[in-house]
N, C-alpha and C. Protein backbone atom coordinates (compact mmCIF):
# COMPACT_ATOMS: atom_id res chain seq x y z
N UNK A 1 -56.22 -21.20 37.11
CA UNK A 1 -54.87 -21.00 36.64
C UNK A 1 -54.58 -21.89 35.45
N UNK A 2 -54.98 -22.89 35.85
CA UNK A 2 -54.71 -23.97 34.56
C UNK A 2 -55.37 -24.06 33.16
N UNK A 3 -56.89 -23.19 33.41
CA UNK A 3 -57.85 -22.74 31.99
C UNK A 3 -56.78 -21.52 31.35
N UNK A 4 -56.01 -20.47 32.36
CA UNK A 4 -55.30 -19.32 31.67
C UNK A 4 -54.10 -19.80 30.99
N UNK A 5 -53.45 -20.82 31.20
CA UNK A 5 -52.59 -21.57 30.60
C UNK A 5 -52.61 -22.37 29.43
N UNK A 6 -53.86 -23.32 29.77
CA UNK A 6 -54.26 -23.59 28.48
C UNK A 6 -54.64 -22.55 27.14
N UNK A 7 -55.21 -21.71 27.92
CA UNK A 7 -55.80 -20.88 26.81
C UNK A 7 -54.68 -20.11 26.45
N UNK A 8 -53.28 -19.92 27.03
CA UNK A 8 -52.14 -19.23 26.57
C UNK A 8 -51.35 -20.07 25.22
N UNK A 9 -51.39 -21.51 25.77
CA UNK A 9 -50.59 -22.20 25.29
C UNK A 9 -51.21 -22.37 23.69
N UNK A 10 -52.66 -22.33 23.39
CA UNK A 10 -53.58 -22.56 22.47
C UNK A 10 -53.27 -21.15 21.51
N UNK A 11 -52.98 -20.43 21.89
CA UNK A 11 -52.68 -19.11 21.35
C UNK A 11 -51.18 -18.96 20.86
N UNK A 12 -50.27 -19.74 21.13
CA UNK A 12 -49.18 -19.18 20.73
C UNK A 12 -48.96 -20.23 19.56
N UNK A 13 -48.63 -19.59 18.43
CA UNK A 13 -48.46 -20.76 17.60
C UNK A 13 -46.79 -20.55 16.87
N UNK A 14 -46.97 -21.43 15.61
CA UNK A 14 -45.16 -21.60 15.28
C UNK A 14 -44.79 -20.46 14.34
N UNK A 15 -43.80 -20.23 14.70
CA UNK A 15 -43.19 -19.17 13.75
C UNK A 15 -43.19 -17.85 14.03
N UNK A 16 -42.77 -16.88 13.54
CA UNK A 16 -43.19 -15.23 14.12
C UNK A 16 -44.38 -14.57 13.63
N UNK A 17 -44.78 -13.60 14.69
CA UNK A 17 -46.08 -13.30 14.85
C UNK A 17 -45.92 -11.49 13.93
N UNK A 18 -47.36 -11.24 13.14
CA UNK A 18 -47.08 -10.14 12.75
C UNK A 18 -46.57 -8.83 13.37
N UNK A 19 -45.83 -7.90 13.03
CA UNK A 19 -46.19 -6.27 14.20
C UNK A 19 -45.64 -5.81 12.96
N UNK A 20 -47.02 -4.71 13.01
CA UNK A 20 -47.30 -3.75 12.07
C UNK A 20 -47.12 -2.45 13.00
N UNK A 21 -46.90 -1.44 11.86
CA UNK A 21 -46.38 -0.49 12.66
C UNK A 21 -47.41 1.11 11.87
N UNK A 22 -47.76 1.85 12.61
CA UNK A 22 -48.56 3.15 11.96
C UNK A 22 -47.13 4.25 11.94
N UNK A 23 -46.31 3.80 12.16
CA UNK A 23 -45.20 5.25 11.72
C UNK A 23 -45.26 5.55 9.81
N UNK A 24 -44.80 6.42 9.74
CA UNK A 24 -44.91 7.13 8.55
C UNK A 24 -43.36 6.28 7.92
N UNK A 25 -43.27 6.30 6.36
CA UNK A 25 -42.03 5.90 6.06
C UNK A 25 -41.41 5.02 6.68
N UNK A 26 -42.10 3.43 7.43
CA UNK A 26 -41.04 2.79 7.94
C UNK A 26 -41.01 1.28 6.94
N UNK A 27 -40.08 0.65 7.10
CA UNK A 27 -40.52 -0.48 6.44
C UNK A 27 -39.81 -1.75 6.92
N UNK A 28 -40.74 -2.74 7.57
CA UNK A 28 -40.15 -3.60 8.67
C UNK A 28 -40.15 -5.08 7.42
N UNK A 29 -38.90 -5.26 7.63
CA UNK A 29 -38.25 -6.86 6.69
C UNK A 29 -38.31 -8.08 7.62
N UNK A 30 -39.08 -8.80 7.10
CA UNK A 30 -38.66 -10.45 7.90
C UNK A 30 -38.70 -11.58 7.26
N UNK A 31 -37.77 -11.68 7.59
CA UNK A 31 -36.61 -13.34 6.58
C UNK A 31 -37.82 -14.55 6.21
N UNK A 32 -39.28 -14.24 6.87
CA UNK A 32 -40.27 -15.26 6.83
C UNK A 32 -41.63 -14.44 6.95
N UNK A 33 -42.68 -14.70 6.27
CA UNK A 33 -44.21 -14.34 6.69
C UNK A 33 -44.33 -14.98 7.67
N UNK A 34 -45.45 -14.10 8.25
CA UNK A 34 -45.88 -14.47 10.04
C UNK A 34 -46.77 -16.62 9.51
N UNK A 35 -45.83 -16.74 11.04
CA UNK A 35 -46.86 -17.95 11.12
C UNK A 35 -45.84 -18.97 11.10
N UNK A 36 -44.80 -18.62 9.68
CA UNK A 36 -43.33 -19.69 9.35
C UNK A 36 -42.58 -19.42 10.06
N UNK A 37 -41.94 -20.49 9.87
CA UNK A 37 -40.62 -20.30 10.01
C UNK A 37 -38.99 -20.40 9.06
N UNK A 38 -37.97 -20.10 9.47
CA UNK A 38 -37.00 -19.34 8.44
C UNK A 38 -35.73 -20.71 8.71
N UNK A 39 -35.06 -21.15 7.21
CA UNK A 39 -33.91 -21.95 7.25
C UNK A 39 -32.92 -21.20 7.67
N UNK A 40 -31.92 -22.34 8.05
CA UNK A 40 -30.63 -21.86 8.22
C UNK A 40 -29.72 -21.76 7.06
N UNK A 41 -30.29 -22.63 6.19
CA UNK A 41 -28.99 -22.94 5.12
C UNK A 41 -28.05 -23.67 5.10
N UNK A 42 -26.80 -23.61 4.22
CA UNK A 42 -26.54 -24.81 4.54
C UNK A 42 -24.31 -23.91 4.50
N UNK A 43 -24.77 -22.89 3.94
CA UNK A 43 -23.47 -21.80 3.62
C UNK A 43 -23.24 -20.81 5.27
N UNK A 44 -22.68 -20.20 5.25
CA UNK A 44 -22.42 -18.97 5.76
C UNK A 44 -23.49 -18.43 6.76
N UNK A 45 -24.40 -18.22 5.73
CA UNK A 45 -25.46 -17.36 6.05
C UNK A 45 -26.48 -17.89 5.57
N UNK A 46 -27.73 -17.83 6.26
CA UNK A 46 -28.79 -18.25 5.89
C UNK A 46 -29.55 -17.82 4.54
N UNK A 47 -30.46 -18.10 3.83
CA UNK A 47 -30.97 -17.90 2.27
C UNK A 47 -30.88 -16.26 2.42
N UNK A 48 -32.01 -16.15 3.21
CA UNK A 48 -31.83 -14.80 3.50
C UNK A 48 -31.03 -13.84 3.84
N UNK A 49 -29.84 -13.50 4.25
CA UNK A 49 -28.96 -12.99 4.49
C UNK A 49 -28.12 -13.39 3.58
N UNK A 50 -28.13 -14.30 3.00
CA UNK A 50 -27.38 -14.26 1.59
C UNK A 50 -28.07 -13.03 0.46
N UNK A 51 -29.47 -13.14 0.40
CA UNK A 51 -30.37 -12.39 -0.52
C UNK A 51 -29.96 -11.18 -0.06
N UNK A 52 -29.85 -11.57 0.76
CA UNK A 52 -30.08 -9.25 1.32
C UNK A 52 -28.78 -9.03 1.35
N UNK A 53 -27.60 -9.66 1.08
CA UNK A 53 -25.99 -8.82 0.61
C UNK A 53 -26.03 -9.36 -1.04
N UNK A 54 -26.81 -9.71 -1.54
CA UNK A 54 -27.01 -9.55 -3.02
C UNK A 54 -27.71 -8.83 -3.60
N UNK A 55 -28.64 -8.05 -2.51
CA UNK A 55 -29.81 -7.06 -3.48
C UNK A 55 -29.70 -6.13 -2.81
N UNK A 56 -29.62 -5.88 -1.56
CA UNK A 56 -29.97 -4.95 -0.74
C UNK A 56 -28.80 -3.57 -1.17
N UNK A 57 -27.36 -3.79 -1.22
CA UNK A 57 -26.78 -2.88 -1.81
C UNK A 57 -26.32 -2.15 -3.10
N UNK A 58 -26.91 -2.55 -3.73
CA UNK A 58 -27.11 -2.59 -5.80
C UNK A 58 -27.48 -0.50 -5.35
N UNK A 59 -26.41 0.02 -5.88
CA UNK A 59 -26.03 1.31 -6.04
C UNK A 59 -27.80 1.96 -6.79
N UNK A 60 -28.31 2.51 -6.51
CA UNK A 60 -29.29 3.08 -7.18
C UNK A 60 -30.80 2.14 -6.91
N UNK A 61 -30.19 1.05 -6.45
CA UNK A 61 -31.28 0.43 -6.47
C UNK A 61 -32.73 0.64 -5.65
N UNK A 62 -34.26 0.52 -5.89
CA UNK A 62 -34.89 1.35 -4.57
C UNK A 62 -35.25 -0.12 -3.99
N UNK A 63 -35.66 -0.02 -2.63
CA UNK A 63 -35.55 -0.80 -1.40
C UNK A 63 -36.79 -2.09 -1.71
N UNK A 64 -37.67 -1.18 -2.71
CA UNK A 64 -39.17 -2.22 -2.88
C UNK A 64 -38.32 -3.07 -3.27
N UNK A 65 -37.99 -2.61 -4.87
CA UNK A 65 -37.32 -3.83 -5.68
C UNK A 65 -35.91 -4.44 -4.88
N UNK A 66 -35.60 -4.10 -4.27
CA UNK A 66 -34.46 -4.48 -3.34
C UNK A 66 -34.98 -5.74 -3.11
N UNK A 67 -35.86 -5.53 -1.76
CA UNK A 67 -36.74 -6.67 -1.39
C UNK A 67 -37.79 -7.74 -1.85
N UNK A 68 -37.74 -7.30 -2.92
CA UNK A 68 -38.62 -8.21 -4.23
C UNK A 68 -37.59 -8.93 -4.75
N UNK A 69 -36.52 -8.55 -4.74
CA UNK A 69 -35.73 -9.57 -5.21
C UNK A 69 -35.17 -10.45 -4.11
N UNK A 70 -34.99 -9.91 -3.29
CA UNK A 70 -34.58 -10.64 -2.25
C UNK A 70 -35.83 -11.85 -1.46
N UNK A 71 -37.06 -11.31 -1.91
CA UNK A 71 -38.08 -12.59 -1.73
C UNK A 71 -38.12 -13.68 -2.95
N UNK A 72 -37.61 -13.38 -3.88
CA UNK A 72 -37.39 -14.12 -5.03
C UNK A 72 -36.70 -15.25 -5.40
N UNK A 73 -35.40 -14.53 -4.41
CA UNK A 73 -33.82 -15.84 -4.30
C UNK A 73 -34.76 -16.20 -3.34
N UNK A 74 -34.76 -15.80 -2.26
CA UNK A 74 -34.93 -17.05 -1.05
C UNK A 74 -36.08 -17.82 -1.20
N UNK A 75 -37.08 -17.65 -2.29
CA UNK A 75 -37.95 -18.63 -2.19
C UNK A 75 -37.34 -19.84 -3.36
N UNK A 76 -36.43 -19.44 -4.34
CA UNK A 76 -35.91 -19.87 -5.02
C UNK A 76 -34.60 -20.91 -4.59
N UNK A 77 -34.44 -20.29 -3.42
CA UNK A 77 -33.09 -20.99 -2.74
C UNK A 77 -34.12 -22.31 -1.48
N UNK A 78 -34.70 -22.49 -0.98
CA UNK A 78 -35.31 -22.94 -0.18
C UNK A 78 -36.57 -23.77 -0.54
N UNK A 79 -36.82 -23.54 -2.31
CA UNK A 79 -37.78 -24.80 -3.09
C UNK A 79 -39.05 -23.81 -2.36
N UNK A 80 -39.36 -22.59 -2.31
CA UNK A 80 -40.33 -21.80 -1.82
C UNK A 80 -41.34 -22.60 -0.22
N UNK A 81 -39.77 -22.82 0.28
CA UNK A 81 -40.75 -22.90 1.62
C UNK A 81 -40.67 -21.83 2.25
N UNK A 82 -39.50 -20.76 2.00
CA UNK A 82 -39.57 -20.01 3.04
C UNK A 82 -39.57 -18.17 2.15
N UNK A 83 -40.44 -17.51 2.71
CA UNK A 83 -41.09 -16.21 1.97
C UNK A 83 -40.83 -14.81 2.73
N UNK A 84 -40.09 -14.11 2.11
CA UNK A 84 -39.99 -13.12 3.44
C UNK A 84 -41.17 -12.08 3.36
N UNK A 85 -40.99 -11.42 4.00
CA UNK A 85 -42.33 -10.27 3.82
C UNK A 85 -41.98 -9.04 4.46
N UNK A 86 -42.56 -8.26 3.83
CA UNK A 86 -42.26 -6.38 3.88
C UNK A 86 -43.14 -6.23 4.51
N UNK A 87 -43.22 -5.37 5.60
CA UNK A 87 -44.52 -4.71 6.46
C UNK A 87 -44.20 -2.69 6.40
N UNK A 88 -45.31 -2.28 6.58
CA UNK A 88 -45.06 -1.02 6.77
C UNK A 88 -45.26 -0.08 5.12
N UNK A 89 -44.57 1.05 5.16
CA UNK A 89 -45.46 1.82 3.97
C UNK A 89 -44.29 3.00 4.17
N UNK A 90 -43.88 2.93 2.53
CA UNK A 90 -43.04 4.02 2.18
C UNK A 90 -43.38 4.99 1.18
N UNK A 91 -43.57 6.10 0.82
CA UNK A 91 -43.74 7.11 -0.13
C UNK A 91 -43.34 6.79 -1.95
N UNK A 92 -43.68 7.45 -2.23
CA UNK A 92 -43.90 7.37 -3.93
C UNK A 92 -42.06 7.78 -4.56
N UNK A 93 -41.29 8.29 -3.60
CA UNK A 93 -40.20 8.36 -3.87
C UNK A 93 -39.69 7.30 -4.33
N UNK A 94 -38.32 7.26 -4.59
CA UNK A 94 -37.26 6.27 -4.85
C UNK A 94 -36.33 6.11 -3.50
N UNK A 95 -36.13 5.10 -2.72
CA UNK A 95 -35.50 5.25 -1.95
C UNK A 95 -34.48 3.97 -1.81
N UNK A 96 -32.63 4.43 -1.85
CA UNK A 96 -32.04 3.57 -2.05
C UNK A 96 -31.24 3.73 -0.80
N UNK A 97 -31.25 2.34 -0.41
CA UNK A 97 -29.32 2.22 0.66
C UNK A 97 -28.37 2.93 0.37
N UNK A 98 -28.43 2.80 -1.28
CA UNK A 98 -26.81 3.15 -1.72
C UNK A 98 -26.81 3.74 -2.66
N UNK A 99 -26.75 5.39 -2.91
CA UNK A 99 -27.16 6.07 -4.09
C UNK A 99 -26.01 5.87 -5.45
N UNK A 100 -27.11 6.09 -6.38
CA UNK A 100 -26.62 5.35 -7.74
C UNK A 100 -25.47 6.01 -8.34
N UNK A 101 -24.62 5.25 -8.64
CA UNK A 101 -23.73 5.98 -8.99
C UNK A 101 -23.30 7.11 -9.92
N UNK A 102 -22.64 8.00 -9.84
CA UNK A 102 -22.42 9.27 -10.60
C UNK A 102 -22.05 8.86 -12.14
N UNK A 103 -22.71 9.15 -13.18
CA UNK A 103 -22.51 8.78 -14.52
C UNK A 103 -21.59 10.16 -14.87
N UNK A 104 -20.39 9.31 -14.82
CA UNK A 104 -19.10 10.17 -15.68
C UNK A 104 -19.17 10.51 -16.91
N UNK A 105 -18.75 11.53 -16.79
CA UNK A 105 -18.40 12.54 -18.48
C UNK A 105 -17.06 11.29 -19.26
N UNK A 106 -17.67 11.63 -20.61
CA UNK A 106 -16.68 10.30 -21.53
C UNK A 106 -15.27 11.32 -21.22
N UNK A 107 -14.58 10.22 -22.05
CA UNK A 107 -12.78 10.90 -21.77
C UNK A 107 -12.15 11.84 -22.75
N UNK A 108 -13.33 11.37 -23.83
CA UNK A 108 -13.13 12.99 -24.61
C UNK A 108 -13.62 14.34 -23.92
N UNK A 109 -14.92 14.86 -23.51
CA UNK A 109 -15.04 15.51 -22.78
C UNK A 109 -14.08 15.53 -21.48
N UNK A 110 -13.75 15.56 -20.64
CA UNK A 110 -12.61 14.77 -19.85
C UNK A 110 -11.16 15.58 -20.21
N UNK A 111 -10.62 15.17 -21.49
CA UNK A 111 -9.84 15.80 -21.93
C UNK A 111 -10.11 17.37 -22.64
N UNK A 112 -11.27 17.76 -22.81
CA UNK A 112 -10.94 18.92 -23.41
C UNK A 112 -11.22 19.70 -22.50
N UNK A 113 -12.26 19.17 -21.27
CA UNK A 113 -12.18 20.01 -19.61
C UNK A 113 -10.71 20.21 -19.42
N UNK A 114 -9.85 18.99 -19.43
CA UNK A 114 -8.82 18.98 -18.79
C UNK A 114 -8.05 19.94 -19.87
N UNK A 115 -7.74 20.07 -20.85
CA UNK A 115 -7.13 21.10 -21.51
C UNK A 115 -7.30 22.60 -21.14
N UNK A 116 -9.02 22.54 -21.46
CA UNK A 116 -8.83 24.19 -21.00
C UNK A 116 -9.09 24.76 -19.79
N UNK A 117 -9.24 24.05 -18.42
CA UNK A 117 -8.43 24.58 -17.30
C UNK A 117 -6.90 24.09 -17.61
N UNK A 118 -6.16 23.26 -18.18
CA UNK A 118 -4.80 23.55 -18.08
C UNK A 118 -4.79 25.10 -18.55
N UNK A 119 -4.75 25.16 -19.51
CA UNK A 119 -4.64 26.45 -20.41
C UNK A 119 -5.01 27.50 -18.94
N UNK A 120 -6.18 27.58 -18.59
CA UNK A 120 -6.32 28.93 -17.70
C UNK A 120 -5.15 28.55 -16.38
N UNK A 121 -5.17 27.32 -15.89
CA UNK A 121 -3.56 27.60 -14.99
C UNK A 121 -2.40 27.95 -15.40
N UNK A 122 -2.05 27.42 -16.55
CA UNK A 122 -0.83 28.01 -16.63
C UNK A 122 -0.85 29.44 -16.96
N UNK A 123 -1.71 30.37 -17.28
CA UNK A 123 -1.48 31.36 -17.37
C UNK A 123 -1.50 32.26 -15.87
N UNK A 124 -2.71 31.18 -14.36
CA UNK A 124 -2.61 31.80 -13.31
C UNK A 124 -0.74 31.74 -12.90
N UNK A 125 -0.30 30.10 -13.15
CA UNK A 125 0.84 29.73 -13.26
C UNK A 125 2.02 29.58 -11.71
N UNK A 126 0.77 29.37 -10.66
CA UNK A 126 1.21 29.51 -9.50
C UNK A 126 1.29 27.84 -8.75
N UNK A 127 1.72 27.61 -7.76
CA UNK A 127 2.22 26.36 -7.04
C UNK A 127 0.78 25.90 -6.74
N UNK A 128 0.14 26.77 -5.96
CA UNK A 128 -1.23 26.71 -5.77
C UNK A 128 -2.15 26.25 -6.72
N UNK A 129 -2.19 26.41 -7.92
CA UNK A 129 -3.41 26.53 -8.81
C UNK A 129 -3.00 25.20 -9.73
N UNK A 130 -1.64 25.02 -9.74
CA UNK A 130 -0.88 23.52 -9.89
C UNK A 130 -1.57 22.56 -9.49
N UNK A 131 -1.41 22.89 -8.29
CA UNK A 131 -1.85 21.60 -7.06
C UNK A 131 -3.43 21.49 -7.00
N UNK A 132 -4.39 22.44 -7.16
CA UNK A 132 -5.77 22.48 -7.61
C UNK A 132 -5.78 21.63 -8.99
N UNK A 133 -4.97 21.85 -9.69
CA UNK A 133 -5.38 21.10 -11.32
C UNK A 133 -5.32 19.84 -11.16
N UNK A 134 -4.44 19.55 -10.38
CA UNK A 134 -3.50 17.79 -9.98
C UNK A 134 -4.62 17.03 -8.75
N UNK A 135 -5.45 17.78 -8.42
CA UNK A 135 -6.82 16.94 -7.60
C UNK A 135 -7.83 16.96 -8.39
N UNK A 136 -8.11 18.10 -9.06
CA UNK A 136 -8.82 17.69 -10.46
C UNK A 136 -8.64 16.54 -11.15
N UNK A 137 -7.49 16.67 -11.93
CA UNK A 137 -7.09 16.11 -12.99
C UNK A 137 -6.00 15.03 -12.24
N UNK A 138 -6.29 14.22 -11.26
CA UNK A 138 -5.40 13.51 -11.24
C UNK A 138 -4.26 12.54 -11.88
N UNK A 139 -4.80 12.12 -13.37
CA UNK A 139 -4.52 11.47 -14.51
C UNK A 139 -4.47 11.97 -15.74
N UNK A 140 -3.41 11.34 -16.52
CA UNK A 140 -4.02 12.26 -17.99
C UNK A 140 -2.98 12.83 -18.57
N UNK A 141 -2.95 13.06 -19.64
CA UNK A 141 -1.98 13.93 -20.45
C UNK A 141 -1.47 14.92 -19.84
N UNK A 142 -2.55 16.23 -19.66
CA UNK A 142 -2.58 17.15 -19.39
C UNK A 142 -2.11 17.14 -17.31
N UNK A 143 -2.05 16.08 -16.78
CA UNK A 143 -1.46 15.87 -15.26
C UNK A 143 -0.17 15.89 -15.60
N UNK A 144 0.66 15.23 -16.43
CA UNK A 144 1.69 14.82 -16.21
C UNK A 144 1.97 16.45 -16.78
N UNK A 145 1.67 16.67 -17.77
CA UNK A 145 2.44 18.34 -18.00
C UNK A 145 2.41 19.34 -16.69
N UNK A 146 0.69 19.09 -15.85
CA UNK A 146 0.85 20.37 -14.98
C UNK A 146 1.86 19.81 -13.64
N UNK A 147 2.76 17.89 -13.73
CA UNK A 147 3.48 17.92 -12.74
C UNK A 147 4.78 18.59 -12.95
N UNK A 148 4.88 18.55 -14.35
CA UNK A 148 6.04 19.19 -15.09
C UNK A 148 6.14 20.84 -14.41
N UNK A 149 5.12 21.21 -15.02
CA UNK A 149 4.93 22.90 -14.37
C UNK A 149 5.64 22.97 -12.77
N UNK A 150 5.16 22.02 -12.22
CA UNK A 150 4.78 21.76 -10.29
C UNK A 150 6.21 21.97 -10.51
N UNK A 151 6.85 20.94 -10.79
CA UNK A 151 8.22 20.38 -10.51
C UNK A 151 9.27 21.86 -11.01
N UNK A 152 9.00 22.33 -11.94
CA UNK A 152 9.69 23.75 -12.25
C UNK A 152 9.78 24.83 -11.24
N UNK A 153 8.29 24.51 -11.10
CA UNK A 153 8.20 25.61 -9.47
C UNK A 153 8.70 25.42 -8.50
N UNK A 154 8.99 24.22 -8.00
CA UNK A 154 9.56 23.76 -7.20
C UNK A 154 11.02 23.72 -7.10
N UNK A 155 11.17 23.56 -8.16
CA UNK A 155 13.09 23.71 -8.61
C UNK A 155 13.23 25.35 -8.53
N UNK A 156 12.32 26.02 -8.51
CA UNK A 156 13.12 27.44 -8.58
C UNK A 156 12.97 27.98 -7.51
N UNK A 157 11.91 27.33 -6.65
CA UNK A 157 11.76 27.93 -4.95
C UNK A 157 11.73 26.41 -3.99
N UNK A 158 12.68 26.49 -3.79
CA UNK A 158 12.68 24.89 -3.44
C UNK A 158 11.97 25.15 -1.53
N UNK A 159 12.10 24.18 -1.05
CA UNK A 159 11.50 23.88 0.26
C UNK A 159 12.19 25.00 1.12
N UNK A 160 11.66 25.62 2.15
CA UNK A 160 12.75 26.34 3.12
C UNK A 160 12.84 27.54 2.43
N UNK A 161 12.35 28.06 1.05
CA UNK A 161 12.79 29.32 0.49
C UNK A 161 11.02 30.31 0.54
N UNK A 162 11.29 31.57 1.38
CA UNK A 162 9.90 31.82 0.68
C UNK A 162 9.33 32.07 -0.78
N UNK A 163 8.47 31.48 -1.03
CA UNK A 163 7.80 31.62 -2.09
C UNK A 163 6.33 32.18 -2.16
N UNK A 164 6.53 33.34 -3.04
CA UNK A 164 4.42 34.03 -3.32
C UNK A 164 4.26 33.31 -4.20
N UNK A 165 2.88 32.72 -4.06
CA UNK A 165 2.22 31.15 -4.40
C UNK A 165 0.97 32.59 -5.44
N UNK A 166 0.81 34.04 -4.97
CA UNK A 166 0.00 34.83 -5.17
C UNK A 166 0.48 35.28 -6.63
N UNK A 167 1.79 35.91 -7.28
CA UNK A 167 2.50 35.94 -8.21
C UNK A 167 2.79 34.94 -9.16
N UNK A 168 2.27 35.47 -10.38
CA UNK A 168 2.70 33.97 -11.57
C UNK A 168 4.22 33.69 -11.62
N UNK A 169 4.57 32.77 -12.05
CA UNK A 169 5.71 32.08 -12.60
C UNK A 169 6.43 32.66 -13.49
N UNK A 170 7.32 33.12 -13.43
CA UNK A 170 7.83 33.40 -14.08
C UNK A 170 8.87 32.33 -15.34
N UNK A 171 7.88 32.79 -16.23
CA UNK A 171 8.19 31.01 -17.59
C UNK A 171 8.96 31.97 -18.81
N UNK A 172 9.48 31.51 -19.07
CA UNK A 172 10.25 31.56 -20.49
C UNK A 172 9.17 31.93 -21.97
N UNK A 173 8.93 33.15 -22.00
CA UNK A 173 7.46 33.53 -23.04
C UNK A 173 8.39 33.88 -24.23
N UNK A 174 8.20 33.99 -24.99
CA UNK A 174 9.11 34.20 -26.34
C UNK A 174 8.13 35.07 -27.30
N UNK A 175 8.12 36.40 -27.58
CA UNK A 175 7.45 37.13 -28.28
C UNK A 175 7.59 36.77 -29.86
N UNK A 176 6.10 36.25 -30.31
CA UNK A 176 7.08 36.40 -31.85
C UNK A 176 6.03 37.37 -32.42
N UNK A 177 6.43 38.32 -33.59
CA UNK A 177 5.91 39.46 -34.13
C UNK A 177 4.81 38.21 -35.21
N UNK A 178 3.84 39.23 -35.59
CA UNK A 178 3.14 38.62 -36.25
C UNK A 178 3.36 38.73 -38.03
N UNK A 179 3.30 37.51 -38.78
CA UNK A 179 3.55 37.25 -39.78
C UNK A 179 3.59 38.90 -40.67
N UNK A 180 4.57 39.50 -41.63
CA UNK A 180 4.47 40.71 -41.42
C UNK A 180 3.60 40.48 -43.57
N UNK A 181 2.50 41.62 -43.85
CA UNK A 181 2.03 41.09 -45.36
C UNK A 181 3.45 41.16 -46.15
N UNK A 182 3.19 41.19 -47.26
CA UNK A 182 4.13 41.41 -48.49
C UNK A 182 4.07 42.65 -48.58
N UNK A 183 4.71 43.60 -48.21
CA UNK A 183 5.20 44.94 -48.74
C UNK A 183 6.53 45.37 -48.57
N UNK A 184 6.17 46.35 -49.48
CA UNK A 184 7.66 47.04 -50.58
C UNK A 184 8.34 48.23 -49.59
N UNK A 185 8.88 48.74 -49.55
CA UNK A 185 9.28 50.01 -49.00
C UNK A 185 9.45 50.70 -50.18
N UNK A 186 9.35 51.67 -50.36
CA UNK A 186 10.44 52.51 -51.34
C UNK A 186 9.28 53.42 -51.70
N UNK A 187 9.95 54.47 -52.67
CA UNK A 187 8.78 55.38 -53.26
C UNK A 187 7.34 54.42 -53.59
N UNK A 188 6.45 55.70 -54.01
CA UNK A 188 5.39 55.00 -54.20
C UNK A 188 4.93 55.95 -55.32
């Protein structure tokens, strides 16, 4: 009993022990390579857990370089005593926590979207198609006119009245004839 003990005790040594894993796509993080052991720090949170809410959520960022940076501070934060290490095996993809953010259209484009759906609502010119432009276009030149529109519609069918949202608006159109050439009447 006492040789199985010894020989247990001879075997366990300091720090955490590797486990590798054969799953496909996994990838196992630890605040230390096998064998060390990991600081506490002296903040909040340990080096590591500081590193990994500084890299780990960077919008677009992929998880390698995530964790490359995050072995970087903490060896940097800790005078490189303490090293974390990636185990496991991920694909040739890009793979992020937090996908990168949507690169917006400039505000010129922006505005001339927003112009010419104004232009095609007001001619649909309904409460409905208002209120579609105004989740679109929440901001903007062209918002404050289609609240203008809203607010007309609303003043002419107020709450409690039925209103067909299906039927345009009836707006104030003003026909004007077109510029007429230079001509004469009279014999010819």
């Amino acid at each position: 009993m006492k040789r199985r003990q010894n020989a247990a005790l001879r075997s366990i040594s300091r720090g955490l022990s590797v486990v590798e894993t054969d799953a496909v796509n996994m990838l196992i993080a630890y605040a230390a390579k096998a064998g060390s052991t990991v600081e506490d720090g002296d903040a909040g949170h340990s080096p590591f857990t500081t590193a990994l809410l500084n890299n780990l959520f960077v919008p677009g960022l992929d998880v390698r370089l995530a964790f490359g940076r995050v072995r970087d501070e903490v060896l940097e934060k800790t005078g490189n005593r303490q090293e974390p290490f990636v185990y496991g095996s991920i694909g040739g993809g890009s793979v992020a926590l937090v996908p990168a953010a949507v690169v917006g259209i400039s505000s010129k484009d922006n505005s001339e979207a927003a112009k010419a759906d104004y232009l095609i609502v007001d001619k649909i010119g309904t409460k409905a198609a208002w209120e579609l432009f105004l989740v679109q276009y929440p901001a903007g030149f062209y918002a404050d006119l289609a609240r203008q529109q809203l607010a007309k519609l609303n003043t002419a069918n107020p709450k409690g009245s039925p209103a067909d949202d299906s039927q345009p608006a009836v707006t104030n159109v003003q026909h004007v004839a077109p510029p007429s050439e230079n001509v004469t009447e009279g014999p010819a």
